[in-house]
PDB file of N, CA and C in Angstrom:
ATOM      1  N   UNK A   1       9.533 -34.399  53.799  1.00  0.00           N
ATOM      2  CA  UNK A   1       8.289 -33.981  53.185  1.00  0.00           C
ATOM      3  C   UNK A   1       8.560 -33.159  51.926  1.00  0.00           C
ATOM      4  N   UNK A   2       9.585 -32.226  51.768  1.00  0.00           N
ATOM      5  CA  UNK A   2       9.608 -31.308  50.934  1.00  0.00           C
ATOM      6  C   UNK A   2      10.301 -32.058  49.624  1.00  0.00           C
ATOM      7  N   UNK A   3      10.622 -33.313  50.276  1.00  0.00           N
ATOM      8  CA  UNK A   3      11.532 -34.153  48.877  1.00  0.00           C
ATOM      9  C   UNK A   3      10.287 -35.224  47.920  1.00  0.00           C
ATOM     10  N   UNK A   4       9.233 -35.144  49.205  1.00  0.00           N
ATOM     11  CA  UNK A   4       8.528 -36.572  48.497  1.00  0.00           C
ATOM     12  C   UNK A   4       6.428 -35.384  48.108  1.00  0.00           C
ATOM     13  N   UNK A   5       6.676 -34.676  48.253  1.00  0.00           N
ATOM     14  CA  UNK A   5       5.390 -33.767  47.981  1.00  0.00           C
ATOM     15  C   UNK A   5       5.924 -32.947  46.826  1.00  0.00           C
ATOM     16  N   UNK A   6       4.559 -32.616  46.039  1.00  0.00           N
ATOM     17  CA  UNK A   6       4.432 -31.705  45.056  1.00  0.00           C
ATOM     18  C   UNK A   6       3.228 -30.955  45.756  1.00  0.00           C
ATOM     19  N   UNK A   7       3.699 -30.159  46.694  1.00  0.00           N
ATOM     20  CA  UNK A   7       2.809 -29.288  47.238  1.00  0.00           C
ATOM     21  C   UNK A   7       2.541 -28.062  46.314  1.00  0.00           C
ATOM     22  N   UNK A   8       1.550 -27.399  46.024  1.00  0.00           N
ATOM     23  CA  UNK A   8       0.675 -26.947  45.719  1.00  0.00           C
ATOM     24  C   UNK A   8       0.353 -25.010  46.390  1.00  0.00           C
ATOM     25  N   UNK A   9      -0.355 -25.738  47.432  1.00  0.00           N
ATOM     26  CA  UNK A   9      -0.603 -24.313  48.687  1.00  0.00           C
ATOM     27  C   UNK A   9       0.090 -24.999  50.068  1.00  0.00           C
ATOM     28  N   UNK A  10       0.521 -24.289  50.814  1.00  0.00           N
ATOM     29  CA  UNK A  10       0.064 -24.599  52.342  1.00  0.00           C
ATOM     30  C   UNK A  10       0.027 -23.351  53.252  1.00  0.00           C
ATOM     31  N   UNK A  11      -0.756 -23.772  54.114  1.00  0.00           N
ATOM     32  CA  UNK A  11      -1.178 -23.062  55.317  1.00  0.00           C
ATOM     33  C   UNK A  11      -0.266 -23.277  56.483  1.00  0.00           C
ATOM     34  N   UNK A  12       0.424 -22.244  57.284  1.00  0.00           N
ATOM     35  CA  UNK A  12       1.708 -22.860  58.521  1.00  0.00           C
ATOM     36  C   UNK A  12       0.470 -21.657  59.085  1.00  0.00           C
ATOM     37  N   UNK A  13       0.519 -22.459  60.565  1.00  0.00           N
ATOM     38  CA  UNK A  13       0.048 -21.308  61.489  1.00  0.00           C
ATOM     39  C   UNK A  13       1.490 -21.693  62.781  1.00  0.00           C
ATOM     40  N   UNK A  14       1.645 -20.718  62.831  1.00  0.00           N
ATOM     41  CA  UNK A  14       2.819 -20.649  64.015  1.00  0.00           C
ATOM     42  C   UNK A  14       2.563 -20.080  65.324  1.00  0.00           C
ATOM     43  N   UNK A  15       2.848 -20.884  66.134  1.00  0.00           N
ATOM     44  CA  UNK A  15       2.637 -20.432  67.469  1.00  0.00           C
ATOM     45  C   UNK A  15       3.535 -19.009  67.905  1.00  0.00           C
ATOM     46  N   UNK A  16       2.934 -17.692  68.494  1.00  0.00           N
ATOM     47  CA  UNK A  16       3.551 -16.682  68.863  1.00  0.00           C
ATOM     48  C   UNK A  16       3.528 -16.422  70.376  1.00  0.00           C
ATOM     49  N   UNK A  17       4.280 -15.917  71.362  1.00  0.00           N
ATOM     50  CA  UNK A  17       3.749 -15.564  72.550  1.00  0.00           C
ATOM     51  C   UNK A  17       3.780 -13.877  72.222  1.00  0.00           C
ATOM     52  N   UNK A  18       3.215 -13.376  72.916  1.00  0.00           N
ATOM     53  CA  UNK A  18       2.780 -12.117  73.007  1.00  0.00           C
ATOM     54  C   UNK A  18       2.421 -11.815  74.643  1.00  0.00           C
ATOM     55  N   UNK A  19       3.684 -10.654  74.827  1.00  0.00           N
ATOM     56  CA  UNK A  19       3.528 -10.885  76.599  1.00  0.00           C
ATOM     57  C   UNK A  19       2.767  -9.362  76.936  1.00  0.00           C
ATOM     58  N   UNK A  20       2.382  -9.500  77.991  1.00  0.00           N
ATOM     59  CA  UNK A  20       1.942  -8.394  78.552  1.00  0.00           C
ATOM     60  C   UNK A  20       1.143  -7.818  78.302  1.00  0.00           C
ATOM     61  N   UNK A  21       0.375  -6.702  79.082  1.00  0.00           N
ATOM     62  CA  UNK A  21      -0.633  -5.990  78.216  1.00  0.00           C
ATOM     63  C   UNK A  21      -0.618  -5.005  77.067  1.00  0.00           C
ATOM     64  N   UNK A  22       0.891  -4.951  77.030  1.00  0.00           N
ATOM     65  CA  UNK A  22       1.180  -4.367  75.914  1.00  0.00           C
ATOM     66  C   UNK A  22       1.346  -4.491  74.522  1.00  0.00           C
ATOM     67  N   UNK A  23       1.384  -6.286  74.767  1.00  0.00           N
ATOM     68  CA  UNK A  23       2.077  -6.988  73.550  1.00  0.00           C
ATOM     69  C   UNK A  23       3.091  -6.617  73.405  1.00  0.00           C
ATOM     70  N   UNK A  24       3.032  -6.567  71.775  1.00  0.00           N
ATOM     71  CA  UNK A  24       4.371  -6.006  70.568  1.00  0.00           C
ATOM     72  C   UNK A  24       4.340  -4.282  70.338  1.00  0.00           C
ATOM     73  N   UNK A  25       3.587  -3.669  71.192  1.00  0.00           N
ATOM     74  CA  UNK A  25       3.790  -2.389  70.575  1.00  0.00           C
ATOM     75  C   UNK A  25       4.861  -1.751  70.909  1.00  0.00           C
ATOM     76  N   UNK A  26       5.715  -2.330  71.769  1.00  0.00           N
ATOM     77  CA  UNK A  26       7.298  -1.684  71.918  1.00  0.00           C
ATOM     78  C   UNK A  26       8.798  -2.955  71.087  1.00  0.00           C
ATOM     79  N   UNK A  27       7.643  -3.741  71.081  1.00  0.00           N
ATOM     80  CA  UNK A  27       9.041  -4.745  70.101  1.00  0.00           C
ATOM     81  C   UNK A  27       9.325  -4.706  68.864  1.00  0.00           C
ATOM     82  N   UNK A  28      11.110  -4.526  68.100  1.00  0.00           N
ATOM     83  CA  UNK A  28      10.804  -4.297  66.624  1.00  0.00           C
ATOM     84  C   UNK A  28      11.079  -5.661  65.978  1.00  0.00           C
ATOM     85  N   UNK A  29      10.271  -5.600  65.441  1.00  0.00           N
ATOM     86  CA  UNK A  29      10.389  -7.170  64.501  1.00  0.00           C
ATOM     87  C   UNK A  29      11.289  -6.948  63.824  1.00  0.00           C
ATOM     88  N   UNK A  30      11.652  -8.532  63.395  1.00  0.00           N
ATOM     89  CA  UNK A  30      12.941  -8.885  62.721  1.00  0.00           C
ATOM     90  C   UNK A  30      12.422  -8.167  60.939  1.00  0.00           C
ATOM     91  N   UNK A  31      13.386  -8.049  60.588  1.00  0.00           N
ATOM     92  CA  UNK A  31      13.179  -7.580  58.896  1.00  0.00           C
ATOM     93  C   UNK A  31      13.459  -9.126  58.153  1.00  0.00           C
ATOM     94  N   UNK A  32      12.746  -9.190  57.071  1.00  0.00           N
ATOM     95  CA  UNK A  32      13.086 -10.388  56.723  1.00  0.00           C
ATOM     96  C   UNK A  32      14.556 -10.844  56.019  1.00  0.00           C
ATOM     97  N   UNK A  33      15.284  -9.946  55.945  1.00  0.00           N
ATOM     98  CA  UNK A  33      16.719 -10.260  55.478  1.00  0.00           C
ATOM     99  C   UNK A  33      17.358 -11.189  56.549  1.00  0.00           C
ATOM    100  N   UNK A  34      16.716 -10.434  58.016  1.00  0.00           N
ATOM    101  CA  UNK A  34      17.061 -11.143  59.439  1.00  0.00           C
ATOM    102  C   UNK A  34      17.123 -12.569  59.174  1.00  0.00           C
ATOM    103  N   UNK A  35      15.852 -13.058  58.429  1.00  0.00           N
ATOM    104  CA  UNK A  35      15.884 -14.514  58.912  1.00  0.00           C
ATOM    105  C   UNK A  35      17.274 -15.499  58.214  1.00  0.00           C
ATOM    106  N   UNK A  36      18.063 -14.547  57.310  1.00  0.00           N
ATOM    107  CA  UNK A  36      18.819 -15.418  56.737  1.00  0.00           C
ATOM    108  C   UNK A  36      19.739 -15.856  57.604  1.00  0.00           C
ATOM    109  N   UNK A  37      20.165 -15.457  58.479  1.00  0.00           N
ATOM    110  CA  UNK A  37      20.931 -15.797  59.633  1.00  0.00           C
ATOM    111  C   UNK A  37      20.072 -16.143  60.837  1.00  0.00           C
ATOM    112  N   UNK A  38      19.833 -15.701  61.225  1.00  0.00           N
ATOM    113  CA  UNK A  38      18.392 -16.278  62.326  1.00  0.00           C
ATOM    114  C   UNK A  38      18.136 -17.843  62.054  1.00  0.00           C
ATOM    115  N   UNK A  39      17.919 -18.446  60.860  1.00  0.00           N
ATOM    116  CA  UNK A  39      17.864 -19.618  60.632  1.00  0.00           C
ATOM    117  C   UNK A  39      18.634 -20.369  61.064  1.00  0.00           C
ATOM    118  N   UNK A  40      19.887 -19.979  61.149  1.00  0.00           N
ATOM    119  CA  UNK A  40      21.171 -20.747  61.565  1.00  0.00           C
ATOM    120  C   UNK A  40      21.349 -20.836  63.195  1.00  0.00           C
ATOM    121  N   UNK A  41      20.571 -20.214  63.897  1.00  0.00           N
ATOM    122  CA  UNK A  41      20.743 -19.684  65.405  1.00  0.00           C
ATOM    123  C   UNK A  41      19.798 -20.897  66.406  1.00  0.00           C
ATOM    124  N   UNK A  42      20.358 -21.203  67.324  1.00  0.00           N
ATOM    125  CA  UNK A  42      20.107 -22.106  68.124  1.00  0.00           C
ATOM    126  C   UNK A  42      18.170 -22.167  68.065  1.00  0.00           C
ATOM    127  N   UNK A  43      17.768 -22.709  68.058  1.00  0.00           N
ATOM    128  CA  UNK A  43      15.935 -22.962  68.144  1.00  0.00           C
ATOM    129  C   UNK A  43      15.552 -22.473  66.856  1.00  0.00           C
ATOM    130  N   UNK A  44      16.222 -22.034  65.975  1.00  0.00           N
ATOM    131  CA  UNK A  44      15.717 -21.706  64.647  1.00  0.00           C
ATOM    132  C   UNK A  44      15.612 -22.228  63.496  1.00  0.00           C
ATOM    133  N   UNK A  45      16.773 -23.856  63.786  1.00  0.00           N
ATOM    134  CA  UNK A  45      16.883 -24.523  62.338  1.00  0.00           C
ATOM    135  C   UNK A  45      15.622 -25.057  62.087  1.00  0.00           C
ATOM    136  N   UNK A  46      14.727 -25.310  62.282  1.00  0.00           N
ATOM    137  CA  UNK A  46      13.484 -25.347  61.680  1.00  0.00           C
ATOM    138  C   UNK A  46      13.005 -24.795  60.435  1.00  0.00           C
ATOM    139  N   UNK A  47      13.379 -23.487  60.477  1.00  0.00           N
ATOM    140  CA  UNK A  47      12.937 -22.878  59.682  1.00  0.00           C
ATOM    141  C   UNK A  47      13.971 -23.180  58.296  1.00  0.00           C
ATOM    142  N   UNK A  48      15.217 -23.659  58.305  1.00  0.00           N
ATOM    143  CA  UNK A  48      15.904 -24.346  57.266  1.00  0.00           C
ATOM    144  C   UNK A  48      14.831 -25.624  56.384  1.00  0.00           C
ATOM    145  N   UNK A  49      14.431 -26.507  57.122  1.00  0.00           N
ATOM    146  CA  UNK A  49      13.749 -27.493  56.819  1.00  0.00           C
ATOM    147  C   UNK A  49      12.389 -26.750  56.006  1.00  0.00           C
ATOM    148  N   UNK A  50      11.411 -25.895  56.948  1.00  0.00           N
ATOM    149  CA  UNK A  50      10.555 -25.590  56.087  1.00  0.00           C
ATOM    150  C   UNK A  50      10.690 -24.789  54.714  1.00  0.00           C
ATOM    151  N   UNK A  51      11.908 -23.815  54.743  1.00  0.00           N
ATOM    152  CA  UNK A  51      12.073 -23.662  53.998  1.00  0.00           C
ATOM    153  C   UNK A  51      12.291 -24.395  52.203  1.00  0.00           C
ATOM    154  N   UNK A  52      13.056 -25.730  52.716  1.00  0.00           N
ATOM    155  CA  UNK A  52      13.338 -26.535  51.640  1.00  0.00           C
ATOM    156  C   UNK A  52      12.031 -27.047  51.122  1.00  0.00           C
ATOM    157  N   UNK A  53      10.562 -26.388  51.562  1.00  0.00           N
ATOM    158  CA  UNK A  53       9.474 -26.790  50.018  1.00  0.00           C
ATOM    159  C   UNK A  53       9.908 -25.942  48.947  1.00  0.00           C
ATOM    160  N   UNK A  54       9.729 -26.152  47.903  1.00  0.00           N
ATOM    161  CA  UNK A  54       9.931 -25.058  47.163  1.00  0.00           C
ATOM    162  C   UNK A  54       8.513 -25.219  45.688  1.00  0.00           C
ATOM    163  N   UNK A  55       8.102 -24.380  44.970  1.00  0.00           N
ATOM    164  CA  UNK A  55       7.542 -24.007  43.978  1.00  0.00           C
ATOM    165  C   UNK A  55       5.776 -24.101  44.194  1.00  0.00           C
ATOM    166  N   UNK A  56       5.775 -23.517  45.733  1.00  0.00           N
ATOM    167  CA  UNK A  56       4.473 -23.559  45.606  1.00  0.00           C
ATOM    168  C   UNK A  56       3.588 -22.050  44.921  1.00  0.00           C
ATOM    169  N   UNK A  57       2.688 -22.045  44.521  1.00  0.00           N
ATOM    170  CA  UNK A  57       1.590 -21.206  43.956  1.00  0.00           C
ATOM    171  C   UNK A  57       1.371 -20.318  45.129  1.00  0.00           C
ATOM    172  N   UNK A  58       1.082 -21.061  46.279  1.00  0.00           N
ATOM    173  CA  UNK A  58       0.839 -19.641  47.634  1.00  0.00           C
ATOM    174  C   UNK A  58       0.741 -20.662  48.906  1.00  0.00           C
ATOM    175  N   UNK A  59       1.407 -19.840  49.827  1.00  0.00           N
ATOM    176  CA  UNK A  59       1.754 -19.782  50.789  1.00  0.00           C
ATOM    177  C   UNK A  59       0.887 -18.771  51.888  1.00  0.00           C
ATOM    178  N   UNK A  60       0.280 -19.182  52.708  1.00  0.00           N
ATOM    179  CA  UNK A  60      -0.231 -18.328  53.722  1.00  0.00           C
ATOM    180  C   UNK A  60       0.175 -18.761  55.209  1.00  0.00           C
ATOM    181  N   UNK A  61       0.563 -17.697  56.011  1.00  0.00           N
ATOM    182  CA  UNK A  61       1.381 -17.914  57.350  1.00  0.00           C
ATOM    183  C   UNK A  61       0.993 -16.672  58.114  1.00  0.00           C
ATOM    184  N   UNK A  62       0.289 -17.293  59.206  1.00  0.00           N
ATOM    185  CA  UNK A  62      -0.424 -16.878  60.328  1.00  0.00           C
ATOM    186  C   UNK A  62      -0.164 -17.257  61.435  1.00  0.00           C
ATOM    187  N   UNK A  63       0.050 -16.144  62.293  1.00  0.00           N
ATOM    188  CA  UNK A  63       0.393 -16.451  64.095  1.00  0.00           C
ATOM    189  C   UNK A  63      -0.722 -16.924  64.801  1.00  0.00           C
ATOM    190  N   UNK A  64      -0.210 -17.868  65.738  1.00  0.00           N
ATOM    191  CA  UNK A  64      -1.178 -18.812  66.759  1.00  0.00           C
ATOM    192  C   UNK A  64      -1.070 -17.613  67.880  1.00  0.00           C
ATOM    193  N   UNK A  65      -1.731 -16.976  68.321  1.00  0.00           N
ATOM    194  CA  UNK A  65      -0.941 -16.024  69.696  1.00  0.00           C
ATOM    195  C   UNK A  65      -1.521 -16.798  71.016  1.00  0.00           C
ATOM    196  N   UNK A  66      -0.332 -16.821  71.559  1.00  0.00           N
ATOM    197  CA  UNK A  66      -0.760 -17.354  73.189  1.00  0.00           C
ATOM    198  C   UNK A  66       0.157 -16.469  73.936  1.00  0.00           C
ATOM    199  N   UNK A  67      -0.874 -15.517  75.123  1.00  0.00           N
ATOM    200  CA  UNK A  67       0.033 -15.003  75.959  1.00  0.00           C
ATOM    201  C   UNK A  67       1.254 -15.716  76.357  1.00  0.00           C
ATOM    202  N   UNK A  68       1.981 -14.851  76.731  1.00  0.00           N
ATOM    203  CA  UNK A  68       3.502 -15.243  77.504  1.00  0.00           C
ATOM    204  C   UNK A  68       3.408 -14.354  78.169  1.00  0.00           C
ATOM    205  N   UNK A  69       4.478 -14.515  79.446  1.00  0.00           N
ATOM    206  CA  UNK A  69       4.770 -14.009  80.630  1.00  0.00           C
ATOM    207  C   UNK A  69       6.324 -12.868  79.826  1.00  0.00           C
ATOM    208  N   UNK A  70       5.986 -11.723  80.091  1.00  0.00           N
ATOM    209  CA  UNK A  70       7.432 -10.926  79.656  1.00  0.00           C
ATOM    210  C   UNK A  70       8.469 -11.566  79.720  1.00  0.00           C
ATOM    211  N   UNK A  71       9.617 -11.133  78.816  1.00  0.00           N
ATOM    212  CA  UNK A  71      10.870 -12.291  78.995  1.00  0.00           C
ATOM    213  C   UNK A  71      11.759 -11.875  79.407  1.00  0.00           C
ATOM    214  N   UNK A  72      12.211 -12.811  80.488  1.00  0.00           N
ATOM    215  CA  UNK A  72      13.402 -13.191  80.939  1.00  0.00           C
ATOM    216  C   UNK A  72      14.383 -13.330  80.727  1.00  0.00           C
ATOM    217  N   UNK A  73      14.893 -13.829  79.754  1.00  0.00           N
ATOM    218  CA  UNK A  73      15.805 -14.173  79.164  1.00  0.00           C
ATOM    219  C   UNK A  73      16.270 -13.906  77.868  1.00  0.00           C
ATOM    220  N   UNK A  74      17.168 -14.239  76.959  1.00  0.00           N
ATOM    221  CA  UNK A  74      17.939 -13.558  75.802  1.00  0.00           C
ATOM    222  C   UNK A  74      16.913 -14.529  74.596  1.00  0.00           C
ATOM    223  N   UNK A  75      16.616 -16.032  75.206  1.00  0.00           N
ATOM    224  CA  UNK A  75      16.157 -16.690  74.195  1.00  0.00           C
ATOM    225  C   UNK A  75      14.491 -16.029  74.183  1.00  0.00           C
ATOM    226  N   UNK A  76      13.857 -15.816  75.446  1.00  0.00           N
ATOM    227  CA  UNK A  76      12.582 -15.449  75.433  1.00  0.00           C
ATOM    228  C   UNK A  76      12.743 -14.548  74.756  1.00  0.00           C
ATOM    229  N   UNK A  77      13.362 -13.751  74.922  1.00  0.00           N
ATOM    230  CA  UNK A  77      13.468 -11.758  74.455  1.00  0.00           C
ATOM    231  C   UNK A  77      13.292 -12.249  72.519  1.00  0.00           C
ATOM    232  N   UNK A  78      14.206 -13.212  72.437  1.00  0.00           N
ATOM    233  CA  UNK A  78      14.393 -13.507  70.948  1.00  0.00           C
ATOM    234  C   UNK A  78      12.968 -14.239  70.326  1.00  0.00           C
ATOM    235  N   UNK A  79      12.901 -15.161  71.021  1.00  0.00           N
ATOM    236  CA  UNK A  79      10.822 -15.490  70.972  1.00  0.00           C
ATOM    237  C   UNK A  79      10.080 -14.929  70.354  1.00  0.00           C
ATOM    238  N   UNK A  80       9.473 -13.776  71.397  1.00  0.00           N
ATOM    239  CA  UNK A  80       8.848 -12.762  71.484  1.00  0.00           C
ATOM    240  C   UNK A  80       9.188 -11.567  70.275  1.00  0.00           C
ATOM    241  N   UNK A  81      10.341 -11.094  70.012  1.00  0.00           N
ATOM    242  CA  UNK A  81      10.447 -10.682  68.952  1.00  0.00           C
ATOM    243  C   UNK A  81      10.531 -10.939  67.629  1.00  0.00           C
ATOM    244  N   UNK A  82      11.151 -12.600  67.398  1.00  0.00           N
ATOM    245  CA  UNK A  82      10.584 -13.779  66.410  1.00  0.00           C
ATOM    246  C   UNK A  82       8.866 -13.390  66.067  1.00  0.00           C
ATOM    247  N   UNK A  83       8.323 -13.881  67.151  1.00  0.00           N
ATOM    248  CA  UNK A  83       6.961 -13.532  67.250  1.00  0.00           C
ATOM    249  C   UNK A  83       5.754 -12.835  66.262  1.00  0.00           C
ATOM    250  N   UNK A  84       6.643 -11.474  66.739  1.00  0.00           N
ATOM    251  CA  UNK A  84       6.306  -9.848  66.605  1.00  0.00           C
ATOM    252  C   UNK A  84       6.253  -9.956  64.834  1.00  0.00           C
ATOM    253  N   UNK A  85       6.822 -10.595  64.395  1.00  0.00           N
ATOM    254  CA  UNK A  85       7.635 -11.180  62.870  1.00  0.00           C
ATOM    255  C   UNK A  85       6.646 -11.955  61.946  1.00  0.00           C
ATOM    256  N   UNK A  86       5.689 -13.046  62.713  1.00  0.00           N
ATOM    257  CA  UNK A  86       5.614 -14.101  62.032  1.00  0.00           C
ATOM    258  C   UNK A  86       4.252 -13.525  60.420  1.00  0.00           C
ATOM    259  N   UNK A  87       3.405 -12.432  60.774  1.00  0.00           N
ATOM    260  CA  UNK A  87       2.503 -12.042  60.219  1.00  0.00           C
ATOM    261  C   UNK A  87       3.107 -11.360  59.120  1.00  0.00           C
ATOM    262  N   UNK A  88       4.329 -10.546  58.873  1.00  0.00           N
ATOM    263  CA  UNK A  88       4.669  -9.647  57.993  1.00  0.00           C
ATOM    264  C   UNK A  88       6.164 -10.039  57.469  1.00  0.00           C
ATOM    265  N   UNK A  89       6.954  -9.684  58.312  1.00  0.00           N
ATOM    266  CA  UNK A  89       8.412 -10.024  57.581  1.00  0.00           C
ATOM    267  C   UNK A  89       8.804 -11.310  57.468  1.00  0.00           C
ATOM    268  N   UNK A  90       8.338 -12.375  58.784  1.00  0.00           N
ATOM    269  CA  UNK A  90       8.765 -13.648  58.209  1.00  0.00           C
ATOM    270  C   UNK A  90       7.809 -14.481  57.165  1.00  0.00           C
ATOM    271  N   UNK A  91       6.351 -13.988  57.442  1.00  0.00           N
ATOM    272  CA  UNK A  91       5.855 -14.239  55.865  1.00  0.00           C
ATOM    273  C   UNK A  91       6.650 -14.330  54.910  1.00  0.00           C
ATOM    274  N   UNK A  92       6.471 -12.633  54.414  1.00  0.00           N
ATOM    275  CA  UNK A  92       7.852 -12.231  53.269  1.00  0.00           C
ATOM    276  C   UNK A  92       8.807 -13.159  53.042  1.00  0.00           C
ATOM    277  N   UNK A  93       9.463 -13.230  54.136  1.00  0.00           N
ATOM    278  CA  UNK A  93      10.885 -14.436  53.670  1.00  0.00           C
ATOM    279  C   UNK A  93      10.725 -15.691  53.405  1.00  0.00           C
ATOM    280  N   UNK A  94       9.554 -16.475  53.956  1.00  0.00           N
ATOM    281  CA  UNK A  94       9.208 -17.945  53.821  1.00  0.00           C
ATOM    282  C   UNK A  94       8.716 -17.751  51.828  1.00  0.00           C
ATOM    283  N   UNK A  95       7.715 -17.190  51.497  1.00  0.00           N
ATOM    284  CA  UNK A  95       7.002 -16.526  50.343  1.00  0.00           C
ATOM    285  C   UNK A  95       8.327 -16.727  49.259  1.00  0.00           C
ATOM    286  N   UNK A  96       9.147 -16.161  50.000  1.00  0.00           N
ATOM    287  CA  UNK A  96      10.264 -15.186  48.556  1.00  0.00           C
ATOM    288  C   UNK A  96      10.918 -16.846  48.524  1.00  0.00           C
ATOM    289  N   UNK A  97      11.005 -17.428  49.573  1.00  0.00           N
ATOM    290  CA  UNK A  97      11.999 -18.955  49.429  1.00  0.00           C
ATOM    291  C   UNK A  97      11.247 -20.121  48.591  1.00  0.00           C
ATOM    292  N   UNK A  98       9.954 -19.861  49.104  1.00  0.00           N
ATOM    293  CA  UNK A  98       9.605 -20.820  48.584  1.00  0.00           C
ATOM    294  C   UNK A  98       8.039 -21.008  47.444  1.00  0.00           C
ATOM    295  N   UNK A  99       7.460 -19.926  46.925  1.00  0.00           N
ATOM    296  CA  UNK A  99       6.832 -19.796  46.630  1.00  0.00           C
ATOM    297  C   UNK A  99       7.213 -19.665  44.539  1.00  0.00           C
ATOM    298  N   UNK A 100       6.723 -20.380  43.715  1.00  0.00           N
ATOM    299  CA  UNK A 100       7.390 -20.135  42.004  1.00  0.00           C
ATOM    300  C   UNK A 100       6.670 -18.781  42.236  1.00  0.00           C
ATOM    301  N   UNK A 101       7.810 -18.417  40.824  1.00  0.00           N
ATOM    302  CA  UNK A 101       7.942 -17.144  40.264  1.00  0.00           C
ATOM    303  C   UNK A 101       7.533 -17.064  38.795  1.00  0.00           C
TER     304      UNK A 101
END
């Protein structure tokens, strides 16, 4: 897509879980420097691909939230704090990659 479009704007809404009744108010989100490596990490190359649009005018990226069950595990734990991310710092980083200057 990013080879055969002259995209313009787009809109990503990303699915987040958000567990508990607490949510995110004890999780620290990733900083967006994070994602430069994060990208490379098992369930993350995705974000390589979206990255490769490049020179759009604006970009807007908004979390889908669907509860989750607290996590279990190292990948949930990573999820969930992905998550915590998608409104502010991983904005930022998608923006700075791919948005003209």
């Amino acid at each position: 897509m990013a080879q055969h479009l002259e995209l313009k704007r787009l809109s990503l809404g990303i699915v987040a879980g958000k567990p508990g009744p607490n949510g995110w108010d004890f999780i620290s989100p990733y900083t967006a420097a994070d994602f430069t490596y994060l990208q490379e990490t098992d369930g993350m190359e995705w974000i390589q691909d979206v990255r490769r649009i490049k020179g759009l005018e604006d970009l807007h990226v908004d979390s889908v939230v669907e509860h989750c069950p607290p996590p279990m595990s190292k990948a949930m734990a990573m999820y969930v704090r992905f998550s915590s991310s998608i409104d502010n710092s991983f904005a930022d980083f998608l923006r700075n990659e791919m948005v003209q200057r």
